[in-house]
N, C-alpha and C. Protein backbone atom coordinates (compact mmCIF):
# COMPACT_ATOMS: atom_id res chain seq x y z
N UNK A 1 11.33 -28.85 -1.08
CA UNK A 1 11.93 -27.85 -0.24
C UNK A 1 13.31 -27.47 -0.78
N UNK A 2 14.26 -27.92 -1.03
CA UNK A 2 15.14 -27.92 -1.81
C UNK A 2 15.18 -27.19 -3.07
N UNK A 3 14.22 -27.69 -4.13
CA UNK A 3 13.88 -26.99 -5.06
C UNK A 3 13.58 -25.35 -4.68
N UNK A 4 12.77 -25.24 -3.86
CA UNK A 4 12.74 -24.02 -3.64
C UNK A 4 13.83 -23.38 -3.04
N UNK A 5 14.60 -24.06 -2.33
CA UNK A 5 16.33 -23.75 -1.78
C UNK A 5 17.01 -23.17 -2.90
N UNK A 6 17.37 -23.74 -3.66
CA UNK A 6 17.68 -23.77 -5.14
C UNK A 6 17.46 -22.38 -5.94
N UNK A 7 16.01 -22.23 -6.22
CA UNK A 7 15.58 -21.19 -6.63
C UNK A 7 15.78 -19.80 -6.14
N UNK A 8 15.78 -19.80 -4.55
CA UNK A 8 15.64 -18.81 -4.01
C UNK A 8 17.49 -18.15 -4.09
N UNK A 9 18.63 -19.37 -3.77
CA UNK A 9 19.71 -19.04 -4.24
C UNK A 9 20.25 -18.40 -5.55
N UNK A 10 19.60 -19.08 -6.39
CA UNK A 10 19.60 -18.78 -7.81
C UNK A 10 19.20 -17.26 -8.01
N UNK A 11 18.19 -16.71 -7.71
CA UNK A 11 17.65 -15.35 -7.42
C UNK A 11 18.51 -14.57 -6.54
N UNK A 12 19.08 -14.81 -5.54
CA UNK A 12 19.72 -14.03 -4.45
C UNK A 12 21.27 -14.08 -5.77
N UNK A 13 21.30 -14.90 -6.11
CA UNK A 13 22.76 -14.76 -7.41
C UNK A 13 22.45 -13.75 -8.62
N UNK A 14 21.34 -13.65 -8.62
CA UNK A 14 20.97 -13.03 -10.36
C UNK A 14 20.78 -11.39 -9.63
N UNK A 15 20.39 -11.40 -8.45
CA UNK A 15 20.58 -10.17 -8.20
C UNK A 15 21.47 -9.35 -7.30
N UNK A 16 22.34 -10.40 -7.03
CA UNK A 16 23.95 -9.59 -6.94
C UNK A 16 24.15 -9.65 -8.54
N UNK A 17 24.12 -10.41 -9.49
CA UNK A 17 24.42 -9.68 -11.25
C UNK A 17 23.57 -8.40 -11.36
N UNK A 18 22.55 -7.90 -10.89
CA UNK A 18 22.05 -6.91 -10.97
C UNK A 18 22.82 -5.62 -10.36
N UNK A 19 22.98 -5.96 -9.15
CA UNK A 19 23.82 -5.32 -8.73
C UNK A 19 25.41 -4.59 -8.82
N UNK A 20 25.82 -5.77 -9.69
CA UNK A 20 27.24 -5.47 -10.27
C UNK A 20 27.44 -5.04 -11.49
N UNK A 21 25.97 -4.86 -12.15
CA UNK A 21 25.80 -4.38 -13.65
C UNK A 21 25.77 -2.86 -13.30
N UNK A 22 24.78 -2.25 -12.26
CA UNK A 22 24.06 -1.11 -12.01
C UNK A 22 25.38 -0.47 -11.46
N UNK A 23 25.78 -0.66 -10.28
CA UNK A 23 26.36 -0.25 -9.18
C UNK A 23 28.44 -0.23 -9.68
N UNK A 24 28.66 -1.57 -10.16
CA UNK A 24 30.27 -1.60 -10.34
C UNK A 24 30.27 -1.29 -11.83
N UNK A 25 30.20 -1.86 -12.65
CA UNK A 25 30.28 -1.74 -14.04
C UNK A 25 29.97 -0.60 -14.88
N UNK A 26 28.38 0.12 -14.37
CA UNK A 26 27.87 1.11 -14.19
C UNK A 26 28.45 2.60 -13.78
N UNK A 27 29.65 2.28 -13.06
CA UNK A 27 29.10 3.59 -12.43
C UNK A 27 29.55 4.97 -12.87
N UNK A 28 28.36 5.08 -12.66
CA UNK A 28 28.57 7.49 -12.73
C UNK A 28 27.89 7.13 -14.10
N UNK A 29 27.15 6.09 -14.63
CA UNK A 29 26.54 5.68 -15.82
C UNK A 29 24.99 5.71 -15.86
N UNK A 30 23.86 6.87 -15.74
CA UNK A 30 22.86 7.05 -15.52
C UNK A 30 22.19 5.96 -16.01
N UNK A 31 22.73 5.82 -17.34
CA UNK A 31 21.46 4.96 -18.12
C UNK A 31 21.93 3.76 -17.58
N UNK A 32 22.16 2.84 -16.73
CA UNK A 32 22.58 1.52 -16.30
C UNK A 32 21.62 1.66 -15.37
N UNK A 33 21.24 2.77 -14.69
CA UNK A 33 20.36 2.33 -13.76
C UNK A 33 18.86 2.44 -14.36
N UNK A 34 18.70 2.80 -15.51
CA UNK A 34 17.22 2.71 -16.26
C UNK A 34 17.25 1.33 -17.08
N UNK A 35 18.51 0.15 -17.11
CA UNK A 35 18.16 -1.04 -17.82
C UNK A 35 17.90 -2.10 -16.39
N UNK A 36 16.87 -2.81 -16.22
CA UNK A 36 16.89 -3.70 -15.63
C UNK A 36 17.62 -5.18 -15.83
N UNK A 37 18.49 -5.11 -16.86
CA UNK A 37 19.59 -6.14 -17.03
C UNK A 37 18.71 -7.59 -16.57
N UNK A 38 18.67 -8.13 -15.59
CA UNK A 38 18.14 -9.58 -15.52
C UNK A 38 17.50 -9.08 -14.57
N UNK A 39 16.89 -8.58 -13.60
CA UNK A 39 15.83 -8.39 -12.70
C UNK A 39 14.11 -8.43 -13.56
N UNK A 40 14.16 -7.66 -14.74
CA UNK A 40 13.06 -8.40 -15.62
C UNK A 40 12.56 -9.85 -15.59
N UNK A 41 13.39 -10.34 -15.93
CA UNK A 41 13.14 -11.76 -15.69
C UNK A 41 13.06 -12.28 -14.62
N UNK A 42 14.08 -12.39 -14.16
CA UNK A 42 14.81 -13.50 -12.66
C UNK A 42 13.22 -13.02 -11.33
N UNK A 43 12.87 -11.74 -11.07
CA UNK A 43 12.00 -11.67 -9.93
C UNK A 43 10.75 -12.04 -10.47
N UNK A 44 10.17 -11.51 -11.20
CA UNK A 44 8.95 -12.04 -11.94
C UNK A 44 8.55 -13.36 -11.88
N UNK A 45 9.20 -14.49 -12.78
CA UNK A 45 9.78 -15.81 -13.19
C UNK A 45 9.92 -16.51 -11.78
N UNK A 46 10.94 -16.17 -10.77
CA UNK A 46 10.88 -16.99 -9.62
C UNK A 46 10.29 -16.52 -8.53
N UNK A 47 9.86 -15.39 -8.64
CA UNK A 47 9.11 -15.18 -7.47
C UNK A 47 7.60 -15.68 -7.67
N UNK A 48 6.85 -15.65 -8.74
CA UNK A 48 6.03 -16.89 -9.04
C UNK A 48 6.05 -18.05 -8.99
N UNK A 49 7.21 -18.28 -9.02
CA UNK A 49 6.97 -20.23 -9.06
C UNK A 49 7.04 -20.26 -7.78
N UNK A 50 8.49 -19.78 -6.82
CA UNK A 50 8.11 -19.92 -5.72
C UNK A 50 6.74 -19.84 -4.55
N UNK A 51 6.00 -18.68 -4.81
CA UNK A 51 4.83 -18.68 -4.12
C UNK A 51 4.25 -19.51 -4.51
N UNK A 52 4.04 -20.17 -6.06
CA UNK A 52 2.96 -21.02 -6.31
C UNK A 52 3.33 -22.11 -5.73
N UNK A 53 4.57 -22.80 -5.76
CA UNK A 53 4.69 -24.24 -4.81
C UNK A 53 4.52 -23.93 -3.40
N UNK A 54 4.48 -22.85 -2.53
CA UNK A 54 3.84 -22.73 -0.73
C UNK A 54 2.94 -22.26 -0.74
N UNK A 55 2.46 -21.86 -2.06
CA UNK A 55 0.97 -22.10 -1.54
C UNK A 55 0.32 -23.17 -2.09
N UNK A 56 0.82 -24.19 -2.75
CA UNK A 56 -0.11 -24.90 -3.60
C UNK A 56 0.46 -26.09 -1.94
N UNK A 57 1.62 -25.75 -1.44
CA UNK A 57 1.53 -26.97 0.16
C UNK A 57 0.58 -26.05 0.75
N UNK A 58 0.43 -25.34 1.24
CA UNK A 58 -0.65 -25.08 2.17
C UNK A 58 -1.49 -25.24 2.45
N UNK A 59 -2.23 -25.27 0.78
CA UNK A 59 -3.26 -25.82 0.25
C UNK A 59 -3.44 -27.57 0.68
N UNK A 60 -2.18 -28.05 0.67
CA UNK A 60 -2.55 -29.66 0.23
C UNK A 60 -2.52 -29.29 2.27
N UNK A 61 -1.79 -28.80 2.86
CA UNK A 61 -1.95 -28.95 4.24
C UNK A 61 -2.89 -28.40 5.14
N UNK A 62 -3.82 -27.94 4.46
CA UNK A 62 -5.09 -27.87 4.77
C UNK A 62 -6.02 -28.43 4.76
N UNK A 63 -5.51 -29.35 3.22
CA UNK A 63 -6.62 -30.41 3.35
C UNK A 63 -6.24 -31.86 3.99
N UNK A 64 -5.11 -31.73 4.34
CA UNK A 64 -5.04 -32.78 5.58
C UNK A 64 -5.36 -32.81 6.23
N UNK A 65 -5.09 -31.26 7.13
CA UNK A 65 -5.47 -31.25 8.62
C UNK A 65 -6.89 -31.29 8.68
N UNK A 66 -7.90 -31.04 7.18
CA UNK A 66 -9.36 -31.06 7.53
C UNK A 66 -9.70 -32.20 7.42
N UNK A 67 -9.22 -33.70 7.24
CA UNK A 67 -9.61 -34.85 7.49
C UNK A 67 -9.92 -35.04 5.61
N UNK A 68 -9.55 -34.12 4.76
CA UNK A 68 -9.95 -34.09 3.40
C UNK A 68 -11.45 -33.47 3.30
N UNK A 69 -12.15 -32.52 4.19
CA UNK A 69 -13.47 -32.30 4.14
C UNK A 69 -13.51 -30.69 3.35
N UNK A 70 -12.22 -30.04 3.40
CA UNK A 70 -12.55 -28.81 3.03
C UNK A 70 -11.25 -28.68 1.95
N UNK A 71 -12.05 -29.91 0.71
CA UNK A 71 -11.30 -29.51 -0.21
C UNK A 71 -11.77 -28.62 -0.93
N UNK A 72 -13.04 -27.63 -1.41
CA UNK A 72 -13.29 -26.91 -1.90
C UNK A 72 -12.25 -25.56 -1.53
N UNK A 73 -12.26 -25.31 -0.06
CA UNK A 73 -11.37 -24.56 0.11
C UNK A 73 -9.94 -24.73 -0.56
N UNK A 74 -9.33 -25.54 -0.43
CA UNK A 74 -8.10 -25.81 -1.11
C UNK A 74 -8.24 -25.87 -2.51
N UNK A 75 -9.12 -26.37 -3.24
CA UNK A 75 -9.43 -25.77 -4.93
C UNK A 75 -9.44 -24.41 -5.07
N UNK A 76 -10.06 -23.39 -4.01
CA UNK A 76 -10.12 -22.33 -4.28
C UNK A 76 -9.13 -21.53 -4.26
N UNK A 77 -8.12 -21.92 -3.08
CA UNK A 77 -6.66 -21.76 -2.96
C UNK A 77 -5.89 -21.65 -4.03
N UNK A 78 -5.96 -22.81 -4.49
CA UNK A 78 -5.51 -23.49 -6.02
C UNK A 78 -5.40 -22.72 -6.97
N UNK A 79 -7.16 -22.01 -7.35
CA UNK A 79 -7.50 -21.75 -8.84
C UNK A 79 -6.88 -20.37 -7.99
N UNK A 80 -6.57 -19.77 -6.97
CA UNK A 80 -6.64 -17.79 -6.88
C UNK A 80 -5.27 -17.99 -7.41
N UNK A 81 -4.38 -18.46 -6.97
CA UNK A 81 -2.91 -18.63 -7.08
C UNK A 81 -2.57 -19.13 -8.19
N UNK A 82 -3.37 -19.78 -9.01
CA UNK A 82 -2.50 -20.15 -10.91
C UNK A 82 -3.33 -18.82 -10.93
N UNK A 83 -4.35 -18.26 -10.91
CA UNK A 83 -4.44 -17.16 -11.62
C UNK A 83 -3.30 -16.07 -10.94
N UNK A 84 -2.66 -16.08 -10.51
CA UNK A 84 -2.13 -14.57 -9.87
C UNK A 84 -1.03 -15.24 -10.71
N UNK A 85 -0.38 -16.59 -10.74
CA UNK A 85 0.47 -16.86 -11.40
C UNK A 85 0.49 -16.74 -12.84
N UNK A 86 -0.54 -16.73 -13.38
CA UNK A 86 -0.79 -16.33 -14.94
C UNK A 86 -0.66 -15.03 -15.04
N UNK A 87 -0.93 -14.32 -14.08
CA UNK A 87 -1.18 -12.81 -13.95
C UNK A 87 0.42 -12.05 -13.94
N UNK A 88 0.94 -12.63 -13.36
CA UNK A 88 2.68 -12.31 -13.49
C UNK A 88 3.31 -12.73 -14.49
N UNK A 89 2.93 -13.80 -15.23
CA UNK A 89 3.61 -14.53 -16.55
C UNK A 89 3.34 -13.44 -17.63
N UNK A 90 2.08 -12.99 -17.56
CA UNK A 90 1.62 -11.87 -18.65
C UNK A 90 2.53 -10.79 -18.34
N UNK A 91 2.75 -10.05 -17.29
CA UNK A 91 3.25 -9.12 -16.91
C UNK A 91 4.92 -9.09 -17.16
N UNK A 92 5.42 -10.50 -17.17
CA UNK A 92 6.83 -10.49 -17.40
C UNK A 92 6.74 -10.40 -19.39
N UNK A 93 5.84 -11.05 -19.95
CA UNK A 93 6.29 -11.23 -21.60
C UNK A 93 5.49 -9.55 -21.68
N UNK A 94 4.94 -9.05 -20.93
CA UNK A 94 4.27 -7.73 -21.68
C UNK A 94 5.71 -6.70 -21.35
N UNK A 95 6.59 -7.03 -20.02
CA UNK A 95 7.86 -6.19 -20.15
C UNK A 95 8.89 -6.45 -20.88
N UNK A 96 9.10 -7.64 -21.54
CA UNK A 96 10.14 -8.04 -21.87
C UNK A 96 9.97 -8.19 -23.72
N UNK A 97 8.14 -8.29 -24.11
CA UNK A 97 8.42 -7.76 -25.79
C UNK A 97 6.76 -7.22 -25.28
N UNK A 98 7.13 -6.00 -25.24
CA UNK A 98 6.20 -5.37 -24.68
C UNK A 98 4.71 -4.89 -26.33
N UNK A 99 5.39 -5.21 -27.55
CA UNK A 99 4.34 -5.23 -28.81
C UNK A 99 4.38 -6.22 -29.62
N UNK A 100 5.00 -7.41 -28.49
CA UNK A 100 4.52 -9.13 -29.08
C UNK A 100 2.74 -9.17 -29.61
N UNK A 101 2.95 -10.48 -29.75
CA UNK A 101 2.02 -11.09 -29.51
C UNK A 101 1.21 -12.74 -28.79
N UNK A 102 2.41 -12.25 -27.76
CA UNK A 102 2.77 -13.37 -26.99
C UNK A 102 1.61 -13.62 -26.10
């Protein structure tokens, strides 16, 4: 819980830097508002990990409250959410070297 405390601070910080790149540093500077400066990264990056650790508890608190009987459900939980999480990992290296081969 913490960890995710952590993270979510960390993010609420990277995007006041977003903010002070675009808005103060920026301004009357069109093209500042066409660079995403660290919002590329920082929302992508933690807004995945975060969902994946509440949902990967939800998961485990589901299969508590089912006495451990509906763990298939909670595998399935599991596998939708690393995939959506793989699915954003691609999406951050396809914006960030967008003719890698990462």
């Amino acid at each position: 819980m913490y960890g995710t405390l952590f993270l979510e601070t960390a993010q609420t910080g990277l995007n006041g830097l977003d903010l002070h790149y675009w808005f103060i540093s920026g301004y009357g500077n069109l093209n500042h508002l066409a660079s995403p400066f660290a919002s590329a990264f920082d929302v992508p990056t933690i807004e995945s990990i975060v969902s994946l650790v509440v949902e990967f508890f939800f998961a485990y608190r589901i299969w508590i409250l089912s006495t451990k009987k509906a763990w298939w459900l909670c595998l399935l939980i599991c596998l939708v959410r690393a995939s959506a999480s793989t699915a954003a990992k691609s999406q951050l290296l396809n914006g960030i070297f967008p003719y890698s081969s990462l």
